[in-house]
C-alpha atoms as a PDB file:
ATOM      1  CA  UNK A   1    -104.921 -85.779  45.118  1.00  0.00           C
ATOM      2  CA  UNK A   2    -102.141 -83.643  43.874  1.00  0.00           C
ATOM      3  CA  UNK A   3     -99.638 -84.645  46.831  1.00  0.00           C
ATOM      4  CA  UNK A   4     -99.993 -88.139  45.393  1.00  0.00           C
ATOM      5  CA  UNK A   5     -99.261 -86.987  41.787  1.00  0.00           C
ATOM      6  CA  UNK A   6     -96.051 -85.822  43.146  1.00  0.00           C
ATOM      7  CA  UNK A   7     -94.964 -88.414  45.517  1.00  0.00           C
ATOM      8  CA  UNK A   8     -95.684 -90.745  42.358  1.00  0.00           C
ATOM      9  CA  UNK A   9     -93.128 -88.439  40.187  1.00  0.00           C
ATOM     10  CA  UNK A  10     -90.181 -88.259  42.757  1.00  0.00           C
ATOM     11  CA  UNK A  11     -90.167 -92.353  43.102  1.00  0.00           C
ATOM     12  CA  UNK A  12     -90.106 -92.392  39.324  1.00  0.00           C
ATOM     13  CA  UNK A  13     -87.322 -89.764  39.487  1.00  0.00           C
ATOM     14  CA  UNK A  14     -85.288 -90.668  42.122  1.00  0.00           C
ATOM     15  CA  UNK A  15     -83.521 -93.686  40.445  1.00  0.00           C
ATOM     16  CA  UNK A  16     -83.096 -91.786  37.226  1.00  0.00           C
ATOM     17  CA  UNK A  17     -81.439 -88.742  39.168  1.00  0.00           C
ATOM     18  CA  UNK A  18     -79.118 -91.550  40.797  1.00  0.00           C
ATOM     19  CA  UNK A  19     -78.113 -93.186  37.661  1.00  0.00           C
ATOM     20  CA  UNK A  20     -76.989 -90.377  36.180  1.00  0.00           C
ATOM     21  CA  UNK A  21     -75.203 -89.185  39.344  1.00  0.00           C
ATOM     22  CA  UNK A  22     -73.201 -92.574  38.908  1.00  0.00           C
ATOM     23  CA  UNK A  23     -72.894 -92.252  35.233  1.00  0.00           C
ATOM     24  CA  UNK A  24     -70.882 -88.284  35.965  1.00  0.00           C
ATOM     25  CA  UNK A  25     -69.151 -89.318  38.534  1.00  0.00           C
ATOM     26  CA  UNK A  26     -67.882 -92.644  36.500  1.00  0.00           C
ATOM     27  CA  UNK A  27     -67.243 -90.058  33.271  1.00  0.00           C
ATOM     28  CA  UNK A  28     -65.354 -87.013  35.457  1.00  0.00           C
ATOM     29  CA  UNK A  29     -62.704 -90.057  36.634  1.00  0.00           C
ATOM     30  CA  UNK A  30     -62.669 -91.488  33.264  1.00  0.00           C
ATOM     31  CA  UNK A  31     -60.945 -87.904  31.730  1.00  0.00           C
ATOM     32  CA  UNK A  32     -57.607 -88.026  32.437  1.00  0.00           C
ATOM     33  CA  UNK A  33     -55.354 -84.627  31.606  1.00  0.00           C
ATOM     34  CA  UNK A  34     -51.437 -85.187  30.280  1.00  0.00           C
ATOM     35  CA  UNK A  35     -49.644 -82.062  31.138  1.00  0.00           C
ATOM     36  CA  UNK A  36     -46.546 -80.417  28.963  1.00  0.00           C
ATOM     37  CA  UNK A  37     -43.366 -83.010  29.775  1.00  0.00           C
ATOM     38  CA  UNK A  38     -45.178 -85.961  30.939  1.00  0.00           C
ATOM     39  CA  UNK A  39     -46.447 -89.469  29.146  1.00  0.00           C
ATOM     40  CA  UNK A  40     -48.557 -91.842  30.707  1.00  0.00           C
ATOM     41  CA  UNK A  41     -48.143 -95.379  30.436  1.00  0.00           C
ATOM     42  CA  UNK A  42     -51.733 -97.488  30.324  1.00  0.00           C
ATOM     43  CA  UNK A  43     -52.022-100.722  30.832  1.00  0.00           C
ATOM     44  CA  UNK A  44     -55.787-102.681  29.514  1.00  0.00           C
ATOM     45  CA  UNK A  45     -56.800-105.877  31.672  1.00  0.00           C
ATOM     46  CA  UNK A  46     -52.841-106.091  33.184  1.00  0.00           C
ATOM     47  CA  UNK A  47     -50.764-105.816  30.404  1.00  0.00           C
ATOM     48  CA  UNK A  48     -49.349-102.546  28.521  1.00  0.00           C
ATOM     49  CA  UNK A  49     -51.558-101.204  26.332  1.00  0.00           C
ATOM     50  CA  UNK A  50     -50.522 -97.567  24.903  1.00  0.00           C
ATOM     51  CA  UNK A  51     -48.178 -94.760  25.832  1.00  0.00           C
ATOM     52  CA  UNK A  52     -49.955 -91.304  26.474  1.00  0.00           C
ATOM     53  CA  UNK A  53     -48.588 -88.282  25.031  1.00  0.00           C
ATOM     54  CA  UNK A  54     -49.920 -84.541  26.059  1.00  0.00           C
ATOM     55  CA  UNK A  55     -53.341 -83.737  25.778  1.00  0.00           C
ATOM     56  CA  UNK A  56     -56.765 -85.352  27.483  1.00  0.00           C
ATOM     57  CA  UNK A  57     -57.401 -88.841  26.857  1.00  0.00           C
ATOM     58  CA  UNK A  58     -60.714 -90.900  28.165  1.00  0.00           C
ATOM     59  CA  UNK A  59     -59.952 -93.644  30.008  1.00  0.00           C
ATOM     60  CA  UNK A  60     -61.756 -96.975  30.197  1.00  0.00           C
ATOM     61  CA  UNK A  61     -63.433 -97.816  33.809  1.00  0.00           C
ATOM     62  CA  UNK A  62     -62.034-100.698  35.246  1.00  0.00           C
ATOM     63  CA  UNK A  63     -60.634-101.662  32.216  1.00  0.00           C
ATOM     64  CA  UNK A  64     -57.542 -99.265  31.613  1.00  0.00           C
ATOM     65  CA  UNK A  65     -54.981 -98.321  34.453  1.00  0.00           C
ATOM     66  CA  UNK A  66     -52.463 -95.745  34.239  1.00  0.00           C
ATOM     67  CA  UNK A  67     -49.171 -97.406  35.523  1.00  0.00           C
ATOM     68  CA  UNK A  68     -47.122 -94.404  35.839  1.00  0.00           C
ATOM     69  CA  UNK A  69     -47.160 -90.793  34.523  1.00  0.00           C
ATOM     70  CA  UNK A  70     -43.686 -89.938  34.033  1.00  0.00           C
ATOM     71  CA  UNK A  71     -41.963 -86.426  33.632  1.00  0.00           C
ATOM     72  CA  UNK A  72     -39.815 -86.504  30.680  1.00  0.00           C
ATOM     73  CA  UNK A  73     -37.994 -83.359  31.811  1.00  0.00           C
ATOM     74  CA  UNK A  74     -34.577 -83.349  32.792  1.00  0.00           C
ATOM     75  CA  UNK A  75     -33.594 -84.647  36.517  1.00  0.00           C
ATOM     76  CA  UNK A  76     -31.521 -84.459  39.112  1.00  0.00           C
ATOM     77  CA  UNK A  77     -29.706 -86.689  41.584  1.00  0.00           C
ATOM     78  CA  UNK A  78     -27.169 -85.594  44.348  1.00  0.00           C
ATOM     79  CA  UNK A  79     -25.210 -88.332  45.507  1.00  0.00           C
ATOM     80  CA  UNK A  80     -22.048 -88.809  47.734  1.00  0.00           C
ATOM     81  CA  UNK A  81     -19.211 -91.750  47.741  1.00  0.00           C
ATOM     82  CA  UNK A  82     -15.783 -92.507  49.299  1.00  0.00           C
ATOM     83  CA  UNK A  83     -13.680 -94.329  47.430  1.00  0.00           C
ATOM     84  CA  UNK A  84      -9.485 -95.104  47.328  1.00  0.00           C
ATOM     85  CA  UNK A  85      -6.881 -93.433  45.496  1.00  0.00           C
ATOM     86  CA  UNK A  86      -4.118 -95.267  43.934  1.00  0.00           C
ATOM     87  CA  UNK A  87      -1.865 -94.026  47.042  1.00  0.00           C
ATOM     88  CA  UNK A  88      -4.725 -95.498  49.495  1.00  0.00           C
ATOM     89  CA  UNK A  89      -6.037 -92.147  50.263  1.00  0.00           C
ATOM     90  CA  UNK A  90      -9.478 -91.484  51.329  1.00  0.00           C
ATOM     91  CA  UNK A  91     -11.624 -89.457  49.127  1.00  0.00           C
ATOM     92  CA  UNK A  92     -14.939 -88.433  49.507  1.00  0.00           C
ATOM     93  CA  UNK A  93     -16.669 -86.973  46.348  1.00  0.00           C
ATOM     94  CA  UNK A  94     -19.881 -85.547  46.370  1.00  0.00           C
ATOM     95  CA  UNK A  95     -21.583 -85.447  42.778  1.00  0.00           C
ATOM     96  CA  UNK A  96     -24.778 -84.505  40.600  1.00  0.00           C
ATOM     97  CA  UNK A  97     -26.330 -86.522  37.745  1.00  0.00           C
ATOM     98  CA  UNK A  98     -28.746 -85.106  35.558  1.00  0.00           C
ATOM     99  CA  UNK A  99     -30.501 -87.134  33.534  1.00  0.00           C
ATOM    100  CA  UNK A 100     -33.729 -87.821  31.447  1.00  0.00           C
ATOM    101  CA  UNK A 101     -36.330 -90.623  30.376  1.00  0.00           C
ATOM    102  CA  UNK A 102     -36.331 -91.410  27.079  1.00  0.00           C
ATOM    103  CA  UNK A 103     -38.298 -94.560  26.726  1.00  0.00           C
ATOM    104  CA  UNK A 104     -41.437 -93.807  29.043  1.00  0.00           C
ATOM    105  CA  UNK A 105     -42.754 -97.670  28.376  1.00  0.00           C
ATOM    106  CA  UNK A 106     -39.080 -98.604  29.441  1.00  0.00           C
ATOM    107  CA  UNK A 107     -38.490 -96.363  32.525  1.00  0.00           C
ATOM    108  CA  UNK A 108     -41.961 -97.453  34.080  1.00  0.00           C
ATOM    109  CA  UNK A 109     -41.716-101.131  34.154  1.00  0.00           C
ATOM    110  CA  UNK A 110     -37.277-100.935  34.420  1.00  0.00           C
ATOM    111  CA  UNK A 111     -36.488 -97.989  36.176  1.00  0.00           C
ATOM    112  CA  UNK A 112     -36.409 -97.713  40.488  1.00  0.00           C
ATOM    113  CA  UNK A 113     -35.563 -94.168  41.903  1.00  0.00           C
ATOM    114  CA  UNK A 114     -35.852 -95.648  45.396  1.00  0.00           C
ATOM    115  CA  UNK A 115     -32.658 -97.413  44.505  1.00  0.00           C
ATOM    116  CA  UNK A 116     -30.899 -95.444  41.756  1.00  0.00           C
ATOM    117  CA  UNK A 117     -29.586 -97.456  39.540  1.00  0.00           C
ATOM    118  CA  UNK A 118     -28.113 -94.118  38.109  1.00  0.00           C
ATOM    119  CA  UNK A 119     -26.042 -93.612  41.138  1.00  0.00           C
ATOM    120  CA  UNK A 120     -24.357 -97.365  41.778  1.00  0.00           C
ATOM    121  CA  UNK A 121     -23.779 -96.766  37.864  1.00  0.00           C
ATOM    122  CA  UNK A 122     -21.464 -93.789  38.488  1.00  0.00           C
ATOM    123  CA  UNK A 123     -20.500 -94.632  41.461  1.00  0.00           C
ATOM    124  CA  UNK A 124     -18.835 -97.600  39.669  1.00  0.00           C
ATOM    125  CA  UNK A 125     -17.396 -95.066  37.132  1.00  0.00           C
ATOM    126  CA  UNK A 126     -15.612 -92.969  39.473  1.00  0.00           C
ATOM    127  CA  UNK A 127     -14.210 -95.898  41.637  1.00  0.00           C
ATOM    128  CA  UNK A 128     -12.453 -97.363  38.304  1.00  0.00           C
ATOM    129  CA  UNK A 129     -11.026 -93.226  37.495  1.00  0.00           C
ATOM    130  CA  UNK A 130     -10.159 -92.846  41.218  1.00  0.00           C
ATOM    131  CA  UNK A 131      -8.430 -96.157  41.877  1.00  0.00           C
ATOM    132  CA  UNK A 132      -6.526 -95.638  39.205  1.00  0.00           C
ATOM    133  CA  UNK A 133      -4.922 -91.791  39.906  1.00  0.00           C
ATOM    134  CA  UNK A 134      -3.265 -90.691  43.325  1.00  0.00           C
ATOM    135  CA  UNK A 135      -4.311 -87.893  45.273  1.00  0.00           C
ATOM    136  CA  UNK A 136      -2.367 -85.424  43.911  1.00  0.00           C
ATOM    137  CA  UNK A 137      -3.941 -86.123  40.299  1.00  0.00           C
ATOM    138  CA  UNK A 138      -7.326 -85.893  41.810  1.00  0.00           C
ATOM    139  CA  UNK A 139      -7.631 -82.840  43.426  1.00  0.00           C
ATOM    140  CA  UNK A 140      -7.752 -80.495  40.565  1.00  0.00           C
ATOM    141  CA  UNK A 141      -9.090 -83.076  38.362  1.00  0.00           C
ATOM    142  CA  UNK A 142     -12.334 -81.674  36.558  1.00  0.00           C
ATOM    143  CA  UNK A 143     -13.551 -84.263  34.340  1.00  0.00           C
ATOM    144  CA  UNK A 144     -13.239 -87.503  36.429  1.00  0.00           C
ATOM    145  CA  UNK A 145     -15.942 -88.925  33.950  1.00  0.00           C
ATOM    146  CA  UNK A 146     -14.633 -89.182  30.468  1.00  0.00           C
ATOM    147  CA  UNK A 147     -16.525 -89.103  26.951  1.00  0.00           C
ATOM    148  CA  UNK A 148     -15.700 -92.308  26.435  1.00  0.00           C
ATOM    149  CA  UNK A 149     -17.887 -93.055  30.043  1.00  0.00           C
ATOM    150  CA  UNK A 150     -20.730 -91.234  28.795  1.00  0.00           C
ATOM    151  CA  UNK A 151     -21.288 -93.919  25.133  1.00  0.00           C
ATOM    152  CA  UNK A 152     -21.122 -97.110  28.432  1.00  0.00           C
ATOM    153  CA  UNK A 153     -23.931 -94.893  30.298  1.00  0.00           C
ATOM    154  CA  UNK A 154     -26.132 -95.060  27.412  1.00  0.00           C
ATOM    155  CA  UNK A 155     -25.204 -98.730  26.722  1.00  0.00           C
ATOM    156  CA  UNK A 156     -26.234 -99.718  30.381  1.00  0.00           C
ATOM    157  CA  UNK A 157     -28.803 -97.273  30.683  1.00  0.00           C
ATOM    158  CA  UNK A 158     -30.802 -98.221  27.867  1.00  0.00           C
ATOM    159  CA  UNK A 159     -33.054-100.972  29.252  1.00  0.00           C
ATOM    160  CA  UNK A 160     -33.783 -98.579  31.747  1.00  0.00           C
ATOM    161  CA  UNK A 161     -35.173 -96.158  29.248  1.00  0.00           C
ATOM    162  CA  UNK A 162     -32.874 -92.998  31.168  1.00  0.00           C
ATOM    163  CA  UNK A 163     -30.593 -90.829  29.648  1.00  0.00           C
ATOM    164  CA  UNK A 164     -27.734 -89.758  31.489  1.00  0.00           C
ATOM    165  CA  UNK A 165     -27.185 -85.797  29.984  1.00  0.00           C
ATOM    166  CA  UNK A 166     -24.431 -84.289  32.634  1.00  0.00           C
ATOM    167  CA  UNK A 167     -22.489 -85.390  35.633  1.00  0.00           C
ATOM    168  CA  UNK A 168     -21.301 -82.606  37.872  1.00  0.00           C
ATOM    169  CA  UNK A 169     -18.560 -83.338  40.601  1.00  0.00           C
ATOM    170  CA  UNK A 170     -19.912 -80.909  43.260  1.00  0.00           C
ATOM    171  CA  UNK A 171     -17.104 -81.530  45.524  1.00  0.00           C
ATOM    172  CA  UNK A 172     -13.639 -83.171  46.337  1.00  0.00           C
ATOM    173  CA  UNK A 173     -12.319 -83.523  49.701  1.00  0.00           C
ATOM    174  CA  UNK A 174      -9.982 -86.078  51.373  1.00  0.00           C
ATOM    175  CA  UNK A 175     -10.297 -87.021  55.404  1.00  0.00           C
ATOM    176  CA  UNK A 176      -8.066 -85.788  57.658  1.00  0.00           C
ATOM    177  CA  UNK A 177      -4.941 -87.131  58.626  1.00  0.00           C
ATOM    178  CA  UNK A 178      -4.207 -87.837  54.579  1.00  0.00           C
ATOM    179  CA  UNK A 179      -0.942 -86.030  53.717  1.00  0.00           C
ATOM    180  CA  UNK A 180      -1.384 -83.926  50.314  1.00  0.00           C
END
């Protein structure tokens, strides 16, 4: 008699235990932890719904997605071009670009790192300085990108929701062959 008291108690608590297995598990992926430097950008049935700051934040099952949690630190890109001096002279000139998002809503739906639109940007820049020096002008040329370059950078970045903060030109060398 009491083996059936029992056996009567687990069937009764058996779903229960399993409901509320599914209800933690549904809750512990629901919390969702913003560290220091980063914002999350949520989107509610497909479209953007808030940007995430710092902090914990509950998120809705099935309902919210987080689209991208972005580090709003500073970055870095190296990068390497060739381009032509005024004299038609090779030059190869291998740079840094440090920047930062500004605009996290901006950066995740504009901004593709695969493809850095950062680097064809001052790329671009230095062709225009390059073309337009000859190789002797170059070579101990320190600031190939100008003020005035950074104030278009933040014009064409913008959309993008980047920052560009500092270009360093790591290196300057011409090919062999070139005469100095």
């Amino acid at each position: 008699m009491m083996t059936i008291y029992l056996s009567n108690s687990l069937n009764f608590l058996l779903p229960i235990a399993i409901v509320l297995l599914i209800i933690l598990i549904i809750l512990g992926l629901s919390i969702r932890l913003i560290r220091q430097n980063q914002q999350a950008v949520i989107e509610r049935l497909g479209s953007y719904y808030s940007t995430w700051k710092p902090g914990v934040h509950f998120l809705l099952p099935f309902i919210d997605k987080v689209v991208k949690k972005i580090n709003m630190a500073e970055q870095h890109i190296t990068s390497s071009s060739q381009f032509l001096s005024l004299d038609e002279k090779k030059i190869t000139i291998d740079f840094d670009i440090v920047y930062q998002p500004v605009d996290s809503i901006q950066y995740a739906y504009n901004y593709q790192p695969k493809n850095s639109p950062l680097t064809a940007l001052v790329s671009h820049y230095l062709r225009i300085n390059v073309g337009s020096k000859e190789l002797k002008e170059i070579l101990p040329e320190t600031y190939l990108i100008t003020p005035d370059d950074y104030q278009k950078f933040d014009e064409v970045t913008d959309h993008l929701g980047v920052k560009i903060k500092r270009i360093y030109i790591k290196k300057i060398s011409f090919h062999k062959g070139e005469d100095v």
